[in-house]
Each structure stands twice: as structure tokens, then as C-alpha cells.
PDB file of N, CA and C in Angstrom:
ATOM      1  N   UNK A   1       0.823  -1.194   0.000  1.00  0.00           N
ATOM      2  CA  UNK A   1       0.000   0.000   0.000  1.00  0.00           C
ATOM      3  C   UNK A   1       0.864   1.254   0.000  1.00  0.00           C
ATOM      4  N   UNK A   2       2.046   1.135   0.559  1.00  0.00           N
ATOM      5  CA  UNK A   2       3.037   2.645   0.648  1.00  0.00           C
ATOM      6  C   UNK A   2       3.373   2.829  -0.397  1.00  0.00           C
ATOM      7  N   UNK A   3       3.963   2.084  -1.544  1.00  0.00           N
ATOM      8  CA  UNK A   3       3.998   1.654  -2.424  1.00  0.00           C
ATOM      9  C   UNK A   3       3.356   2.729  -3.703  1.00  0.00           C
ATOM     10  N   UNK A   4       2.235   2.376  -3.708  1.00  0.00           N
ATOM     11  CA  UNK A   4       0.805   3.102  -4.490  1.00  0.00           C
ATOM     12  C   UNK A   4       0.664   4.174  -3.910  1.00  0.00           C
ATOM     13  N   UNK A   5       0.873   4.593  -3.154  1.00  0.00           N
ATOM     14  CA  UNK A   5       0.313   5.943  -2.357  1.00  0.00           C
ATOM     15  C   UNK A   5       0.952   7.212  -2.806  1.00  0.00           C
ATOM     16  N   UNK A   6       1.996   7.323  -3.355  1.00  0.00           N
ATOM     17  CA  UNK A   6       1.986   8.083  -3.565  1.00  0.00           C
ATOM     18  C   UNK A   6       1.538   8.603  -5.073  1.00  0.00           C
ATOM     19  N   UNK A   7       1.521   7.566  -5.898  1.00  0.00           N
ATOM     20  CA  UNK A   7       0.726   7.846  -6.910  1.00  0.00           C
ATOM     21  C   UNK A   7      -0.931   8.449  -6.977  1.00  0.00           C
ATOM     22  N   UNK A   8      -1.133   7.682  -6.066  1.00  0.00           N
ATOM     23  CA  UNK A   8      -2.626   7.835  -5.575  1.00  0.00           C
ATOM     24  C   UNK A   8      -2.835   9.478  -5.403  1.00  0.00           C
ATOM     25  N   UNK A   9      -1.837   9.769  -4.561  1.00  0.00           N
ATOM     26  CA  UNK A   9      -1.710  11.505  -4.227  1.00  0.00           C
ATOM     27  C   UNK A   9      -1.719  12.521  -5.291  1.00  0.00           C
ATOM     28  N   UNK A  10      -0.691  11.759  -6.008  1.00  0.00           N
ATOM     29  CA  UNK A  10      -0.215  12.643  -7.490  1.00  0.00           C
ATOM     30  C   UNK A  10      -1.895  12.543  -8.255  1.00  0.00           C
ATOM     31  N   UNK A  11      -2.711  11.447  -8.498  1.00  0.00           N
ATOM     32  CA  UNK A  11      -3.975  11.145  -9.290  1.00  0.00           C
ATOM     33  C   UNK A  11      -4.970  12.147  -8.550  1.00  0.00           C
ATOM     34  N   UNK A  12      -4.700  12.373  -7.314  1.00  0.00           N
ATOM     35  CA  UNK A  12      -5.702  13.215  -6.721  1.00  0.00           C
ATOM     36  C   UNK A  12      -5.516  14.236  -6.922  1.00  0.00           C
ATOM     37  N   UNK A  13      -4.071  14.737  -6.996  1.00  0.00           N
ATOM     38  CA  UNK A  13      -3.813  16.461  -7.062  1.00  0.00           C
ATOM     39  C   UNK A  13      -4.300  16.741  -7.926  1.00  0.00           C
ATOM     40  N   UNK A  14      -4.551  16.197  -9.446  1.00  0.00           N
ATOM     41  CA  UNK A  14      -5.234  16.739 -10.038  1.00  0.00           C
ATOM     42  C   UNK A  14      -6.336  16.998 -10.982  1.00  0.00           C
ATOM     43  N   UNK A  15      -7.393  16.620  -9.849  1.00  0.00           N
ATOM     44  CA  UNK A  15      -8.195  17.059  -9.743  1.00  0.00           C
ATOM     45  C   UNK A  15      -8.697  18.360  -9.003  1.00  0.00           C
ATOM     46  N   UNK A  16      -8.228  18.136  -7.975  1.00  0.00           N
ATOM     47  CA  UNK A  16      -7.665  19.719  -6.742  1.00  0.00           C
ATOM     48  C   UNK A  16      -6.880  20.375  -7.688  1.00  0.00           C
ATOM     49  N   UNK A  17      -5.940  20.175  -8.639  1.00  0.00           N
ATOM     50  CA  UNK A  17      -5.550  21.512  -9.234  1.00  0.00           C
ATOM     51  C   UNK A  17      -6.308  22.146 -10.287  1.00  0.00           C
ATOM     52  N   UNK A  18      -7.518  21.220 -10.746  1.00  0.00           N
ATOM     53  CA  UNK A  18      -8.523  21.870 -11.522  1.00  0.00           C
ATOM     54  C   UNK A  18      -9.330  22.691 -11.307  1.00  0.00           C
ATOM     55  N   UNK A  19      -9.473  22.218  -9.775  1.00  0.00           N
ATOM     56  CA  UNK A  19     -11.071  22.814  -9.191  1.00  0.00           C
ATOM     57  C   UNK A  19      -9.930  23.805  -8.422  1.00  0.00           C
ATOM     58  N   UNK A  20      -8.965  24.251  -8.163  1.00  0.00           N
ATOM     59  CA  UNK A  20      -7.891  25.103  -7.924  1.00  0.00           C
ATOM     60  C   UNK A  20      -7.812  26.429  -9.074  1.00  0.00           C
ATOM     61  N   UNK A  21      -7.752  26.282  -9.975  1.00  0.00           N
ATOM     62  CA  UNK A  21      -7.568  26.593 -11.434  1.00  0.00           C
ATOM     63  C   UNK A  21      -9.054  27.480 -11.742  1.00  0.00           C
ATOM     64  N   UNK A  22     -10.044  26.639 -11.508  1.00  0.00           N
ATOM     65  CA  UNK A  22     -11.637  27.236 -11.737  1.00  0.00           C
ATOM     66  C   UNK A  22     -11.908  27.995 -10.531  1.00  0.00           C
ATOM     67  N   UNK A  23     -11.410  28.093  -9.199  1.00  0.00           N
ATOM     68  CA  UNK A  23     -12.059  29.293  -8.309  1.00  0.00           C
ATOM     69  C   UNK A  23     -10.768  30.456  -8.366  1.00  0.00           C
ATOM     70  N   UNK A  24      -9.754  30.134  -8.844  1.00  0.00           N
ATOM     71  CA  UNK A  24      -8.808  31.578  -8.942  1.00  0.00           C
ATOM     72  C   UNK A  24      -8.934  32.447  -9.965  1.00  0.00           C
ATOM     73  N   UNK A  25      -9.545  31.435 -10.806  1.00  0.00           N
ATOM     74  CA  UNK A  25      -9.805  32.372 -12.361  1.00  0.00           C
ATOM     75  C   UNK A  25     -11.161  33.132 -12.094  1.00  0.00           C
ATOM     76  N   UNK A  26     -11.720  32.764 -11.495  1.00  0.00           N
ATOM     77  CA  UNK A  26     -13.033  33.189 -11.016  1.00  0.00           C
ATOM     78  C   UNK A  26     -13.039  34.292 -10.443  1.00  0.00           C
ATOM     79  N   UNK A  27     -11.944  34.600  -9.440  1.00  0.00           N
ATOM     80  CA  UNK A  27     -11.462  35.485  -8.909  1.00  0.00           C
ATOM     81  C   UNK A  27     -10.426  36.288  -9.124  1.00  0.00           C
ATOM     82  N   UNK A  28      -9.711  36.144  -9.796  1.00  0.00           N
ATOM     83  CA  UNK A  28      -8.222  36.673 -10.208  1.00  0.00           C
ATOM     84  C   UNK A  28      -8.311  36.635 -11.955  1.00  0.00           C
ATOM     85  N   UNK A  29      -8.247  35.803 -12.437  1.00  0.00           N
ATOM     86  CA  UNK A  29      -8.059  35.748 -14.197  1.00  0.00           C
ATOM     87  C   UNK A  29      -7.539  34.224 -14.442  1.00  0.00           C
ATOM     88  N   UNK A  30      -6.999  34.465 -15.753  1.00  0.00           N
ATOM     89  CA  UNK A  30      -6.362  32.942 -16.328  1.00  0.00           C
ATOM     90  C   UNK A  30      -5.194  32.803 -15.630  1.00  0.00           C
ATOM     91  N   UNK A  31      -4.214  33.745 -15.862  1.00  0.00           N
ATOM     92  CA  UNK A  31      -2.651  33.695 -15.861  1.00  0.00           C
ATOM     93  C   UNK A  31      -2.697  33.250 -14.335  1.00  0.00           C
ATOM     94  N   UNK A  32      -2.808  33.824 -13.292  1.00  0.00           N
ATOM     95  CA  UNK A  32      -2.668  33.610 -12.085  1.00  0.00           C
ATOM     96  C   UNK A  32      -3.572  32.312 -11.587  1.00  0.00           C
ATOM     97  N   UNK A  33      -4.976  31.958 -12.656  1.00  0.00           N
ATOM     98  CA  UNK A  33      -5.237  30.693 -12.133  1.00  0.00           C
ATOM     99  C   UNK A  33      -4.456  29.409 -12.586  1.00  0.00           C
ATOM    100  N   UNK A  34      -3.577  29.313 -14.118  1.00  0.00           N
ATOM    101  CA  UNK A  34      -2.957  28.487 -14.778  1.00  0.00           C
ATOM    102  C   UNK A  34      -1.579  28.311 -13.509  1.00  0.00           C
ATOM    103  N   UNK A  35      -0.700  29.565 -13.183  1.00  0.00           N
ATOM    104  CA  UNK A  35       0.096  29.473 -12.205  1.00  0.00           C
ATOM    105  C   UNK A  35      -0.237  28.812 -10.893  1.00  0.00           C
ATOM    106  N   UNK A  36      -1.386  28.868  -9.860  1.00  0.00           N
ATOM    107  CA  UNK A  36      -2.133  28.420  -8.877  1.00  0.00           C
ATOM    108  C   UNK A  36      -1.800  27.039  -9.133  1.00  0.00           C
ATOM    109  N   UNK A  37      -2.477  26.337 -10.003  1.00  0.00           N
ATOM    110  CA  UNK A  37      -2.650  25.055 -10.569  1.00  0.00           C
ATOM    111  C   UNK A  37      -1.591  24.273 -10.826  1.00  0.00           C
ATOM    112  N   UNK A  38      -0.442  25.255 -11.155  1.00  0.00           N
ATOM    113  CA  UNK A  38       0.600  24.338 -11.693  1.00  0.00           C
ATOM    114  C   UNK A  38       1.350  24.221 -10.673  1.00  0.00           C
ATOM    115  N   UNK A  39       1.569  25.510  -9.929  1.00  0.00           N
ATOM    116  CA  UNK A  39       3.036  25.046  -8.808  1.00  0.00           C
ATOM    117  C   UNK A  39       1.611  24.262  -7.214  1.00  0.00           C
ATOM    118  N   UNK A  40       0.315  24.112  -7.575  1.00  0.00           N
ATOM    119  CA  UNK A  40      -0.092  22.952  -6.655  1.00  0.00           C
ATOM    120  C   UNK A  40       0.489  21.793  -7.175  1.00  0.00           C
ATOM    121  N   UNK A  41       0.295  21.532  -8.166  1.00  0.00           N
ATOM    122  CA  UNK A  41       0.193  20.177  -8.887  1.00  0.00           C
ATOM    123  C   UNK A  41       2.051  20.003  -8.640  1.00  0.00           C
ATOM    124  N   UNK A  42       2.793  20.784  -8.621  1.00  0.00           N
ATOM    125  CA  UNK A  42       4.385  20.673  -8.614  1.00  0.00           C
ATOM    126  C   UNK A  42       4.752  20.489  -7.094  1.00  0.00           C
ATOM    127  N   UNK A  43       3.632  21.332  -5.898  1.00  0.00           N
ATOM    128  CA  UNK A  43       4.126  20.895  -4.610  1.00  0.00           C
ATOM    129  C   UNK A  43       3.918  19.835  -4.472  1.00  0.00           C
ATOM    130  N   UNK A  44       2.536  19.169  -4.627  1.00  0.00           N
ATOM    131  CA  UNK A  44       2.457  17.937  -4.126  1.00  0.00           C
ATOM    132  C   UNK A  44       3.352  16.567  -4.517  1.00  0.00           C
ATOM    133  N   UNK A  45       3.723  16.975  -5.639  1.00  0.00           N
ATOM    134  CA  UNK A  45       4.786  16.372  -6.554  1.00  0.00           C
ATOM    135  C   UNK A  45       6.023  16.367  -6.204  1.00  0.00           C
ATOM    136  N   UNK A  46       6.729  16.984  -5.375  1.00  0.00           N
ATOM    137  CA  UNK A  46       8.095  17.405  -4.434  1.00  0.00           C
ATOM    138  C   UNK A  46       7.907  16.724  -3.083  1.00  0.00           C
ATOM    139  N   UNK A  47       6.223  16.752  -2.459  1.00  0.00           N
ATOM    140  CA  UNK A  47       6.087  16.710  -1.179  1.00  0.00           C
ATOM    141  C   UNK A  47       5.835  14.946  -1.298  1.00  0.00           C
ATOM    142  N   UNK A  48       5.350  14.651  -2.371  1.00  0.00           N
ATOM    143  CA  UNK A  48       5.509  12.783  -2.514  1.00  0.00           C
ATOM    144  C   UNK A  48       6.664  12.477  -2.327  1.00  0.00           C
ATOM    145  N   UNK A  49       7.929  12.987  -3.532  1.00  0.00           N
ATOM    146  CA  UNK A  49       8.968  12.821  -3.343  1.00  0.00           C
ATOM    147  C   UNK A  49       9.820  12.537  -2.277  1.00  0.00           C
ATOM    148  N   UNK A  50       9.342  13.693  -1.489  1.00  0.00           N
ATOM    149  CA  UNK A  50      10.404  14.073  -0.317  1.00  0.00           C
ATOM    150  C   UNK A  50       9.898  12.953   0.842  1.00  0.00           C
ATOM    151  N   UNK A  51       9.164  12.883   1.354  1.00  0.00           N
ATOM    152  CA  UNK A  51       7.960  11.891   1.815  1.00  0.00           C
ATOM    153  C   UNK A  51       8.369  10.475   1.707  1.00  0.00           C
ATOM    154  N   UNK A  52       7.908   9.809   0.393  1.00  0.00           N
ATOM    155  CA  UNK A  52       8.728   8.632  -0.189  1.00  0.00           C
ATOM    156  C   UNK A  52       9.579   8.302  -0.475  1.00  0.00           C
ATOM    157  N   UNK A  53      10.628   8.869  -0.960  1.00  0.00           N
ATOM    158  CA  UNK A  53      11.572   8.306  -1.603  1.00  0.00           C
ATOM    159  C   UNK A  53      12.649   7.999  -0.820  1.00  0.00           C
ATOM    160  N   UNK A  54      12.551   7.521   0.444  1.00  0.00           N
ATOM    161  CA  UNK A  54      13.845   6.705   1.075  1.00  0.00           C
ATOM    162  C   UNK A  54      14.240   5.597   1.281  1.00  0.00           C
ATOM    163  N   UNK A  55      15.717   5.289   0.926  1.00  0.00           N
ATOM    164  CA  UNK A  55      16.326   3.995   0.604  1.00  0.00           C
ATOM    165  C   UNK A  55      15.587   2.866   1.261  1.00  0.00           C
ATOM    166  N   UNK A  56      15.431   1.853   0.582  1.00  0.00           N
ATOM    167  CA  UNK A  56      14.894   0.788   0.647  1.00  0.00           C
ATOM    168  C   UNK A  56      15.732  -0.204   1.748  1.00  0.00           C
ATOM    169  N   UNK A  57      15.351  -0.554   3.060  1.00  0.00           N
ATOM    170  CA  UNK A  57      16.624  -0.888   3.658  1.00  0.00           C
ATOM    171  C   UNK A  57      16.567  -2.471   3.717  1.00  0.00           C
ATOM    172  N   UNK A  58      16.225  -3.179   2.725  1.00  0.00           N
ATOM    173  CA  UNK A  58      16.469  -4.564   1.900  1.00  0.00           C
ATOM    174  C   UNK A  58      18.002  -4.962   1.046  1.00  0.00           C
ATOM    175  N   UNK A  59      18.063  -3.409   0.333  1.00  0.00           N
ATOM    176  CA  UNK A  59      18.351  -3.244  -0.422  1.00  0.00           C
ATOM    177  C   UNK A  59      20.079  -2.677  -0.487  1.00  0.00           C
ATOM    178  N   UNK A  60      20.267  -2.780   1.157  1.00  0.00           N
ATOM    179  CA  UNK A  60      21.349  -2.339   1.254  1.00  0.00           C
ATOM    180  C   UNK A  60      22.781  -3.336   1.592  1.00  0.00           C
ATOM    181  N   UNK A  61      24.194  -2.588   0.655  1.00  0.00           N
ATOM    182  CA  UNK A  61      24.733  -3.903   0.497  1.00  0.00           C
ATOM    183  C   UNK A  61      25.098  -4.491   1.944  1.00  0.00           C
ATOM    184  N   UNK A  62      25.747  -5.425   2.265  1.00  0.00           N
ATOM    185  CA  UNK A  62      25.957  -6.549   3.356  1.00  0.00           C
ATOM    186  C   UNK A  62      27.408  -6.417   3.253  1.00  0.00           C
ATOM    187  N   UNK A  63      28.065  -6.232   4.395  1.00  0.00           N
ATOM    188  CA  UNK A  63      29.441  -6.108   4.461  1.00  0.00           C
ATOM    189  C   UNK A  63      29.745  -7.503   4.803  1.00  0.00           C
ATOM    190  N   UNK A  64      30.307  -8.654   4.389  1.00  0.00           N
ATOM    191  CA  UNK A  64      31.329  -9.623   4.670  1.00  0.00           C
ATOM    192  C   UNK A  64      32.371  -9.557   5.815  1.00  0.00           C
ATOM    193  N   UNK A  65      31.955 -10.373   7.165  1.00  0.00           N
ATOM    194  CA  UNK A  65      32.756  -9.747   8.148  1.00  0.00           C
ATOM    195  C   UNK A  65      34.308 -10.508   7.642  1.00  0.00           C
ATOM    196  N   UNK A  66      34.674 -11.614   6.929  1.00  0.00           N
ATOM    197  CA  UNK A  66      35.569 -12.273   6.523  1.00  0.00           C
ATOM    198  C   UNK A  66      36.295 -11.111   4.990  1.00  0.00           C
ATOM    199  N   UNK A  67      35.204 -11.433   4.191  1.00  0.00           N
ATOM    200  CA  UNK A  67      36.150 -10.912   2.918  1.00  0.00           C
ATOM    201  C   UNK A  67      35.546  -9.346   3.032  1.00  0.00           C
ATOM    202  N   UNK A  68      36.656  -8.891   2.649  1.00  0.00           N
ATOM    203  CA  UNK A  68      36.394  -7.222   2.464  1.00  0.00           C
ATOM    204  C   UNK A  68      36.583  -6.407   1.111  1.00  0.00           C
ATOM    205  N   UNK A  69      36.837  -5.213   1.069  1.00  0.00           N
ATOM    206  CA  UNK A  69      36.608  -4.763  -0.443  1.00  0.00           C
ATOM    207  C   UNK A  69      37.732  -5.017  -1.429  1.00  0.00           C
ATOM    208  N   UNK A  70      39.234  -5.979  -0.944  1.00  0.00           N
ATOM    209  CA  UNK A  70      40.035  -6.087  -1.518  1.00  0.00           C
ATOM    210  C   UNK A  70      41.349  -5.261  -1.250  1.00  0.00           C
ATOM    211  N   UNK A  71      41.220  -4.440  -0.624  1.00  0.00           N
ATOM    212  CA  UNK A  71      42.062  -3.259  -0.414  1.00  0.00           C
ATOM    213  C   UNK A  71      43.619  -3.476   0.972  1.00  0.00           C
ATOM    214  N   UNK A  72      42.965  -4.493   1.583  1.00  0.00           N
ATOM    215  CA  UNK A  72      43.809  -4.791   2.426  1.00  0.00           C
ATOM    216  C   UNK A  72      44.750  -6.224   1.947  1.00  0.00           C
ATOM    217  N   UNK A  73      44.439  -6.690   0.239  1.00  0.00           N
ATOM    218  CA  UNK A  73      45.256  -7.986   0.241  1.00  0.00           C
ATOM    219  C   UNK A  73      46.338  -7.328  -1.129  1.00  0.00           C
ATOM    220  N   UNK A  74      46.755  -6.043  -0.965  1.00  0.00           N
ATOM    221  CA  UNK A  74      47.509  -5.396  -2.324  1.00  0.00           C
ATOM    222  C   UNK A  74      48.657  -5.661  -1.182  1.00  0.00           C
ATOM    223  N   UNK A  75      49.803  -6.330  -2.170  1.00  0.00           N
ATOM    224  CA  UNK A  75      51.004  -6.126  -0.786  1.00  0.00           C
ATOM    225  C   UNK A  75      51.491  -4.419  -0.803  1.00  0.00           C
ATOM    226  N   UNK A  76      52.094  -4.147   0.030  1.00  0.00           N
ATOM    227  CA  UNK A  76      52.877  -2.821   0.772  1.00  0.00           C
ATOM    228  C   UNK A  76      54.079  -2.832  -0.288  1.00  0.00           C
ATOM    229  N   UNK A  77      54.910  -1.167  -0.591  1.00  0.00           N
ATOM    230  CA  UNK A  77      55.863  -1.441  -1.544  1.00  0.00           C
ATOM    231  C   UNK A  77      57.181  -1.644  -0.542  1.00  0.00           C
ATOM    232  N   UNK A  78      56.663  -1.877   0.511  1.00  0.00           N
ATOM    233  CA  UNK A  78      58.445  -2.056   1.485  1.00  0.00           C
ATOM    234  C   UNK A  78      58.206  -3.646   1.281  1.00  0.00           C
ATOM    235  N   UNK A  79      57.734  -4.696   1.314  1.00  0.00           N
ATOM    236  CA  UNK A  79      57.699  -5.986   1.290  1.00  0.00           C
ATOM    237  C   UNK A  79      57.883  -6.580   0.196  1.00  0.00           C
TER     238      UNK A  79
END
């Protein structure tokens, strides 16, 4: 379900940025209702983002307490 949700949000905004769009123009004009509409439809779109998008912690690599990244089996140039 976390998953979908934020799509779900994004499918809803806009509709809210329509009916956003139709009471500013109503009140204000086009230009300022087309603007209204768009940076809604762009917050909610940042605020999913910001919200969701953190690392997946499945997904993270596994350190090998035995083998390591290789770095400790280069010999030394005094040996």
C-alpha cells in the first residue's frame, strides 16, 4: 500500500488543481489561475517525493565480516 500511495496523491492532485484553477480564475483571471494550478500540482509532486523516496533498507549492500573490499590484500611497496 506505501507503495501506491503516492501515486494515488499525485492522481488526486489533479483534480484539486482543476477545481484550484476554476475558483482563482473566477477570482483573479487565467494567468494567475494556470500558475495556482501548476506550482499545486508541482508541490504535491516534491512533497511525494520528499515523503517517499527513502532507501529501501532490503536493499542495502551486506558487508562480509571475513572478505572485504580487496584493499587490504595489495602487498605494501616495502615488502
Amino acid at each position: 500500500m506505501k507503495k501506491s500511495l503516492p501515486g494515488i496523491l499525485c492522481l488526486l492532485a489533479m483534480p484539486c488543481s482543476i477545481l484550484i484553477f476554476v475558483k482563482v480564475q473566477a477570482l483573479s483571471g487565467d494567468l494567475l489561475a494556470l500558475l495556482a494550478a501548476v506550482l499545486f500540482y508541482i508541490a504535491v509532486i516534491v512533497v511525494c517525493a520528499l515523503v517517499f523516496n527513502k532507501p529501501d533498507p532490503r536493499n542495502v549492500p551486506m558487508e562480509h565480516p571475513i572478505i572485504k573490499d580487496g584493499k587490504d590484500d595489495e602487498p605494501k611497496e616495502g615488502e
